[in-house]
C-alpha atoms as a PDB file:
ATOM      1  CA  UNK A   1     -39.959   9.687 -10.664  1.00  0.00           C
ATOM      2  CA  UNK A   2     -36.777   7.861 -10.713  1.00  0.00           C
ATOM      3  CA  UNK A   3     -36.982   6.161  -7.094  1.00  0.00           C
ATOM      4  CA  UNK A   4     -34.447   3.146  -7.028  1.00  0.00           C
ATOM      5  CA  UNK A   5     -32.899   3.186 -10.418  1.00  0.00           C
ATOM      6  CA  UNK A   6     -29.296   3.489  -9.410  1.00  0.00           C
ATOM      7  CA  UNK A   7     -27.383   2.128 -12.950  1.00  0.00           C
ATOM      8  CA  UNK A   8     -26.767   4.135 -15.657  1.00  0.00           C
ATOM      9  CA  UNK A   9     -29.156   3.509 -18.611  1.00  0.00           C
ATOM     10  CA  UNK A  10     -26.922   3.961 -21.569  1.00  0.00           C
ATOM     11  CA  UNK A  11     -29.493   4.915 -24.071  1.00  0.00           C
ATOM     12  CA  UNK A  12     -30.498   0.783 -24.449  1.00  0.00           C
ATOM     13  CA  UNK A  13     -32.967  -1.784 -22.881  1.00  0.00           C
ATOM     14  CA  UNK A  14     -32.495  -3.350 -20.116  1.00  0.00           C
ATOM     15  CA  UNK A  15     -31.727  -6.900 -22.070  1.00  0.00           C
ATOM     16  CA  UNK A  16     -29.069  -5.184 -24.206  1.00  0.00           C
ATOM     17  CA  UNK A  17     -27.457  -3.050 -21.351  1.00  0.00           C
ATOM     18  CA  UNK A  18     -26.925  -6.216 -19.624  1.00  0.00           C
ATOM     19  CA  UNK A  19     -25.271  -8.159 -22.416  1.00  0.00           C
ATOM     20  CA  UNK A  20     -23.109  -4.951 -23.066  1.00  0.00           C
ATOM     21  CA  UNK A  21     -22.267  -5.299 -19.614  1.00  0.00           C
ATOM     22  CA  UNK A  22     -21.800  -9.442 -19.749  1.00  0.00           C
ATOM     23  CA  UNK A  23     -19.505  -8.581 -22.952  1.00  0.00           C
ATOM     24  CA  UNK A  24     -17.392  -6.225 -21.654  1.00  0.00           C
ATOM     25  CA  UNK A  25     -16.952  -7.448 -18.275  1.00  0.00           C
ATOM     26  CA  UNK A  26     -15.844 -10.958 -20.407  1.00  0.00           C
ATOM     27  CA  UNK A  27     -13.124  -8.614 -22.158  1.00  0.00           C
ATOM     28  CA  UNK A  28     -11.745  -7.088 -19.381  1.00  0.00           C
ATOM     29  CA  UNK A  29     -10.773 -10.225 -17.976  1.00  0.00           C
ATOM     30  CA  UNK A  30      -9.376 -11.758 -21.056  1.00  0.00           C
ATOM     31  CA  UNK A  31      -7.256  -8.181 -21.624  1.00  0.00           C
ATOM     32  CA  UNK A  32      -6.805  -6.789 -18.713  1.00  0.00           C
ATOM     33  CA  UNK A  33      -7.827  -3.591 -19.954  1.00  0.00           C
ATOM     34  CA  UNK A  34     -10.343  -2.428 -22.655  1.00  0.00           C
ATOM     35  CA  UNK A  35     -10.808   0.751 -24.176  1.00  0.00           C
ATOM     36  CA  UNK A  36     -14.348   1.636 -24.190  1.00  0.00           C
ATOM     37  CA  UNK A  37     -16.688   4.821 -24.074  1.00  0.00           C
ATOM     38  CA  UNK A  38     -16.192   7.320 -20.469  1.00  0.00           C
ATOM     39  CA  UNK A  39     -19.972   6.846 -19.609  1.00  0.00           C
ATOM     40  CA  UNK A  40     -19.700   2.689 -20.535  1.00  0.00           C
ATOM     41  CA  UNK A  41     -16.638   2.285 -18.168  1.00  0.00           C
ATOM     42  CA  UNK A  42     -18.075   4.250 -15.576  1.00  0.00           C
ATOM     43  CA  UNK A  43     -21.166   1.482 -15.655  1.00  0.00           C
ATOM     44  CA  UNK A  44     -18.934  -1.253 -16.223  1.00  0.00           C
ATOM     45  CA  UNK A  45     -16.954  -0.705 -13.028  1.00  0.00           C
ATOM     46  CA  UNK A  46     -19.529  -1.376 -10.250  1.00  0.00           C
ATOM     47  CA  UNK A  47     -20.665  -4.575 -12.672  1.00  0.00           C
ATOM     48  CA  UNK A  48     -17.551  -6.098 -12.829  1.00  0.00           C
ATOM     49  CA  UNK A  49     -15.769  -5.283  -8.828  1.00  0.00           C
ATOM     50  CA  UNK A  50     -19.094  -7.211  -7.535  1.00  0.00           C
ATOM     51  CA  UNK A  51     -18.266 -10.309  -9.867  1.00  0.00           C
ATOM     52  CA  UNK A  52     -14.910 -10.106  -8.793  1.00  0.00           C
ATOM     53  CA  UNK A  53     -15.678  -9.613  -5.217  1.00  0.00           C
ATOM     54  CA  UNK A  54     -17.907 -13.115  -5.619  1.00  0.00           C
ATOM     55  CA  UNK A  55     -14.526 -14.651  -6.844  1.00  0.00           C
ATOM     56  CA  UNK A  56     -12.594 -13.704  -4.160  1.00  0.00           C
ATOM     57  CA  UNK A  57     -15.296 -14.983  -1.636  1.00  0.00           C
ATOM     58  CA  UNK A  58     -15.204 -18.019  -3.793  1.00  0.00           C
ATOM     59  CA  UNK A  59     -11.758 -18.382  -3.028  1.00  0.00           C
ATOM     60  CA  UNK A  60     -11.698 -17.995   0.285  1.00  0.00           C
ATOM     61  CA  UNK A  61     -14.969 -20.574   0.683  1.00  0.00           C
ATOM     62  CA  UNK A  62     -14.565 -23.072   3.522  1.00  0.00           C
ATOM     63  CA  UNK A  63     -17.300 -25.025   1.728  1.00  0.00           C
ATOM     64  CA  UNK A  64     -17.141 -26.707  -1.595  1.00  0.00           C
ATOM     65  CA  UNK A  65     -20.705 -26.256  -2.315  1.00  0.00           C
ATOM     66  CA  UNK A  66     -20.618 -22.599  -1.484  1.00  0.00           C
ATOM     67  CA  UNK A  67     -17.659 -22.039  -4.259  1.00  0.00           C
ATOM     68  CA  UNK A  68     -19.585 -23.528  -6.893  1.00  0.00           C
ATOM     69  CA  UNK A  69     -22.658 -21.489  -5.911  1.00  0.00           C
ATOM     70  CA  UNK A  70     -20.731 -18.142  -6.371  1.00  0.00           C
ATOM     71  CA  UNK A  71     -19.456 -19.220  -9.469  1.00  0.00           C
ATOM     72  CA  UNK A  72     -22.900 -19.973 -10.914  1.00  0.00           C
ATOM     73  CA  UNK A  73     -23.238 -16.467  -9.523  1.00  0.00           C
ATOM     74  CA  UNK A  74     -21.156 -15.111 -11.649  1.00  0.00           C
ATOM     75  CA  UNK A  75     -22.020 -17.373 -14.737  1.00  0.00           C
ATOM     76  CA  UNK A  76     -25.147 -15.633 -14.068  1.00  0.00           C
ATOM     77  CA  UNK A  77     -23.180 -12.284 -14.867  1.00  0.00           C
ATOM     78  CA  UNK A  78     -20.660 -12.667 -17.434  1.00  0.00           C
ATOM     79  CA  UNK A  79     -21.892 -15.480 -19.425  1.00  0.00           C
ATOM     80  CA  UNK A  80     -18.522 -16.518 -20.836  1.00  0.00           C
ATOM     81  CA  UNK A  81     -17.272 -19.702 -19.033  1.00  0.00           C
ATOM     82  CA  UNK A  82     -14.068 -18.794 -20.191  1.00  0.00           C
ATOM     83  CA  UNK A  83     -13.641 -16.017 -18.520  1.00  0.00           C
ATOM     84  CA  UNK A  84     -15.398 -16.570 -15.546  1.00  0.00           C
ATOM     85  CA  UNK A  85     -13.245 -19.586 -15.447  1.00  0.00           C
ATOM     86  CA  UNK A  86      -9.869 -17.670 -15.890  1.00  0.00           C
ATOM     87  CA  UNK A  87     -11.579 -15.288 -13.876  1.00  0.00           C
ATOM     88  CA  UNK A  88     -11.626 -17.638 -10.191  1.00  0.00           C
ATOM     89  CA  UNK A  89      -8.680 -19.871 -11.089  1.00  0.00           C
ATOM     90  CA  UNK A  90      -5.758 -17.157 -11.781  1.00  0.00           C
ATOM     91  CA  UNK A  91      -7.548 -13.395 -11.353  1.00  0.00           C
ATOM     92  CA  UNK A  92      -8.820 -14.301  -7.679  1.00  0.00           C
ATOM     93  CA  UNK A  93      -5.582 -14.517  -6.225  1.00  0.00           C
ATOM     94  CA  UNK A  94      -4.497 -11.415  -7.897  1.00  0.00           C
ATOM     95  CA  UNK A  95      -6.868  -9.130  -5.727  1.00  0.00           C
ATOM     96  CA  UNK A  96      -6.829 -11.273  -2.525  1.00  0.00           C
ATOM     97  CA  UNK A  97      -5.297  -8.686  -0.160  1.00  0.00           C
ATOM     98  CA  UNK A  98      -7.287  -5.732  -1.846  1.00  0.00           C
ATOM     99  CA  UNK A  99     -10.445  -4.554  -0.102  1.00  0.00           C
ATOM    100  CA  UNK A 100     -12.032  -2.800  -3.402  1.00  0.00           C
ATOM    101  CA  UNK A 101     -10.881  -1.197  -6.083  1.00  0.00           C
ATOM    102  CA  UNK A 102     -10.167  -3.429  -8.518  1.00  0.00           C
ATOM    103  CA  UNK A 103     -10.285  -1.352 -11.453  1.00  0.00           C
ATOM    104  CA  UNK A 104      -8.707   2.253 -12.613  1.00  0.00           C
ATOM    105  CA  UNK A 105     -10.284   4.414 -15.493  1.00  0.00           C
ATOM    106  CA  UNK A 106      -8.296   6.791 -17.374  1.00  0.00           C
ATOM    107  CA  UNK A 107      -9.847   9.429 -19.727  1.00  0.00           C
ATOM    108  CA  UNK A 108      -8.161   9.648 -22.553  1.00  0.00           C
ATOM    109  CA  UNK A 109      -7.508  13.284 -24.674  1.00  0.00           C
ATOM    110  CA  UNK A 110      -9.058  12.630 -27.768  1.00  0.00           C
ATOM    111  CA  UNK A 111     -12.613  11.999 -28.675  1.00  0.00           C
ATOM    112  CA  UNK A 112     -13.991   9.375 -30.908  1.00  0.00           C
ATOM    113  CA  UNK A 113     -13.446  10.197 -34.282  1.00  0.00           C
ATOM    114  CA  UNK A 114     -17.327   9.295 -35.343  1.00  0.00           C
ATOM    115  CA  UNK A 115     -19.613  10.964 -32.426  1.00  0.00           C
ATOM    116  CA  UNK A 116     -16.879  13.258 -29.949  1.00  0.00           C
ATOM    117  CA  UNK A 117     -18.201  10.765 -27.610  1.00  0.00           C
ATOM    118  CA  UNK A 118     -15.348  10.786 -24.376  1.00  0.00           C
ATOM    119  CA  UNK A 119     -13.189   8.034 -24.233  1.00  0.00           C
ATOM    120  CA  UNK A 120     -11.293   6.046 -21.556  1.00  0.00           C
ATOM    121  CA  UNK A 121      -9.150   2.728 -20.886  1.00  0.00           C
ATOM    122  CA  UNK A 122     -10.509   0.797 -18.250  1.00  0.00           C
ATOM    123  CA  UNK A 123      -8.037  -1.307 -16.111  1.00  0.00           C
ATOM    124  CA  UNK A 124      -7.341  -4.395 -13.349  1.00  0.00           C
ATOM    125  CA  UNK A 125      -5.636  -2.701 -10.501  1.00  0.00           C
ATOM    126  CA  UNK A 126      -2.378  -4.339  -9.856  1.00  0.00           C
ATOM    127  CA  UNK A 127      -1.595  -6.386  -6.980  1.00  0.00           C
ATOM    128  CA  UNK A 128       1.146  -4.519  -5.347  1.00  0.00           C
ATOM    129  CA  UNK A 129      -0.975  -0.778  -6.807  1.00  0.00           C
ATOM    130  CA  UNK A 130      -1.342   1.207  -3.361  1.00  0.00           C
ATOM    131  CA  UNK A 131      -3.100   3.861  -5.404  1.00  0.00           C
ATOM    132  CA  UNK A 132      -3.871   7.205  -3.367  1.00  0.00           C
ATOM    133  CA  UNK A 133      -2.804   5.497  -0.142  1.00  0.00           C
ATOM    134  CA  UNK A 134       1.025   6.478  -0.508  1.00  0.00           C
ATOM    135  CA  UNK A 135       0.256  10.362  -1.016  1.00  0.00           C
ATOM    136  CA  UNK A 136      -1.581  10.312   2.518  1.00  0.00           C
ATOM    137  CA  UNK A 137       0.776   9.204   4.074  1.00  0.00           C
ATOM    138  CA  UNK A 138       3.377  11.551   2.656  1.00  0.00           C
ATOM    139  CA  UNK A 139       1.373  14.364   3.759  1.00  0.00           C
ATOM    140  CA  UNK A 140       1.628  12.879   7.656  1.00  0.00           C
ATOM    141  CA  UNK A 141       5.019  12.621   7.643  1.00  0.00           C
ATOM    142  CA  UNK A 142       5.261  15.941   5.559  1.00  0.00           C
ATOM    143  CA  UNK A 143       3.640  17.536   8.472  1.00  0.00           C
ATOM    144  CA  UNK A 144       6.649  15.930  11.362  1.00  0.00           C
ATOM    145  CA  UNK A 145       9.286  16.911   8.690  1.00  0.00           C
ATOM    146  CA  UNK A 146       7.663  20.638   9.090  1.00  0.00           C
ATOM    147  CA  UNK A 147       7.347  21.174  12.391  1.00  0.00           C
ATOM    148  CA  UNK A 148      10.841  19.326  13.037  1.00  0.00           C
ATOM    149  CA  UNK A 149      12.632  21.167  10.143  1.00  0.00           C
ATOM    150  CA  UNK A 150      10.802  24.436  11.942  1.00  0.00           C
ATOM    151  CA  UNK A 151      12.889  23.555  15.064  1.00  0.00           C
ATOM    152  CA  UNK A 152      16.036  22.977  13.252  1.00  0.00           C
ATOM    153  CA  UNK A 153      16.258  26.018  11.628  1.00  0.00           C
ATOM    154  CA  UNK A 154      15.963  27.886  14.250  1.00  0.00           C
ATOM    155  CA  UNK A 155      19.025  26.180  15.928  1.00  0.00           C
ATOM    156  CA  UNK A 156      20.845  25.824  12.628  1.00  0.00           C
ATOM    157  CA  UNK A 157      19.749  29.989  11.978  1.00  0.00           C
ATOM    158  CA  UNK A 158      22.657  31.284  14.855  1.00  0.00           C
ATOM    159  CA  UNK A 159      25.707  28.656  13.390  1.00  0.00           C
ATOM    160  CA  UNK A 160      24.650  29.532   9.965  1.00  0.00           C
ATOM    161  CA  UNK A 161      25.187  33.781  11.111  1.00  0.00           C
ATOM    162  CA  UNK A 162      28.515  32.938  12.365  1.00  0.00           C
ATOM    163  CA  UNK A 163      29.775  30.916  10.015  1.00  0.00           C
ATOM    164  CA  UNK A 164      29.154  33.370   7.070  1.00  0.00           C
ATOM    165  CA  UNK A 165      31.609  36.081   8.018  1.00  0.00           C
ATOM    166  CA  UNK A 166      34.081  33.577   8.086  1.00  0.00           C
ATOM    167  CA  UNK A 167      33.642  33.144   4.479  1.00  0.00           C
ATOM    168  CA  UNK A 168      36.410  34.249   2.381  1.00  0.00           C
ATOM    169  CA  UNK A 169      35.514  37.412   0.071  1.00  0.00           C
ATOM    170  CA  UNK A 170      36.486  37.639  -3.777  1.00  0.00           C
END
C-alpha cells in the first residue's frame, strides 16, 4: 500500500531524489527559470514554494534568532549557501505580498530529442504577476456590463427604429 507517500518518486532513491531536488531548487534561484523534465518540475514546485515560504517568514522575523533558524532550515534544503543566501537577501522581498504561488510551469511543444520525455520551463512568478486573478474579475464585471447593456438596448432599440428611415437612400 502506498499510505503517506505524497512526493513523486522519479524513478531514483530517496538520497538522489533529494539532491536532484537540492540541485535544481539551487538553479532556479540563480536563473530564475530552468528548463527541466514535465514530471521533475512538477516535484520541484512544492520543494522549492516551502523554502521560499521559510524565507519570507525569515524576513518578516521579529526575532534574530528565529531568522537564522529558518535559514538553517533551508540550508537544510538547498545545500548551496549561495543561493540560499541570494535566496533571503534579494528573492524574499520579491514575493512579500504574494500568498503562494511562486512559481509558473509551462509545457513546452517538443519532446526531448533522446527519450520523448515531456518538457517544461519552470519559473519565479513576478512580483506585480496577478496570474488568473484578473480573468475573474473580468467575468464579474462582464456579468453588470450584460445585464446593463440588456437594459440599454432595449431603450436604445425604439431611437435606433426611428432614426433609420431617416437615413438617406442610394
Amino acid at each position: 500500500m502506498r499510505h503517506n507517500k505524497h512526493h513523486a518518486s522519479l524513478g531514483v532513491t530517496r538520497e538522489h531524489r533529494k539532491a536532484m531536488l537540492s540541485n535544481m531548487g539551487a538553479s532556479l534561484i540563480k536563473h530564475g527559470r530552468i528548463e527541466t523534465t514535465l514530471t521533475k518540475a512538477k516535484a520541484l514546485r512544492p520543494f522549492i514554494e516551502k523554502v521560499i515560504t521559510k524565507a519570507k517568514k525569515a524576513a518578516a522575523a521579529a526575532e534574530k534568532k528565529d531568522a537564522i533558524h529558518l535559514r538553517r532550515m533551508a540550508l537544510k534544503d538547498i545545500r548551496d549557501e549561495g543561493a540560499v543566501t541570494l535566496l533571503f537577501n534579494e528573492k524574499a522581498a520579491q514575493f512579500a505580498k504574494r500568498s503562494g504561488g511562486y512559481t509558473r510551469i509551462y509545457k513546452l511543444a517538443e519532446a526531448r530529442l533522446g527519450d520523448a520525455a515531456d518538457m517544461a520551463i519552470i519559473e519565479f512568478v513576478g512580483a506585480g504577476d496577478q496570474g488568473y486573478k484578473k480573468a475573474g474579475r473580468r467575468k464579474a464585471k462582464s456579468k453588470a456590463k450584460k445585464s446593463g447593456a440588456k437594459k440599454a438596448a432595449k431603450a436604445d432599440a425604439a431611437p435606433a427604429a426611428e432614426a433609420a428611415p431617416e437615413a438617406p437612400k442610394a
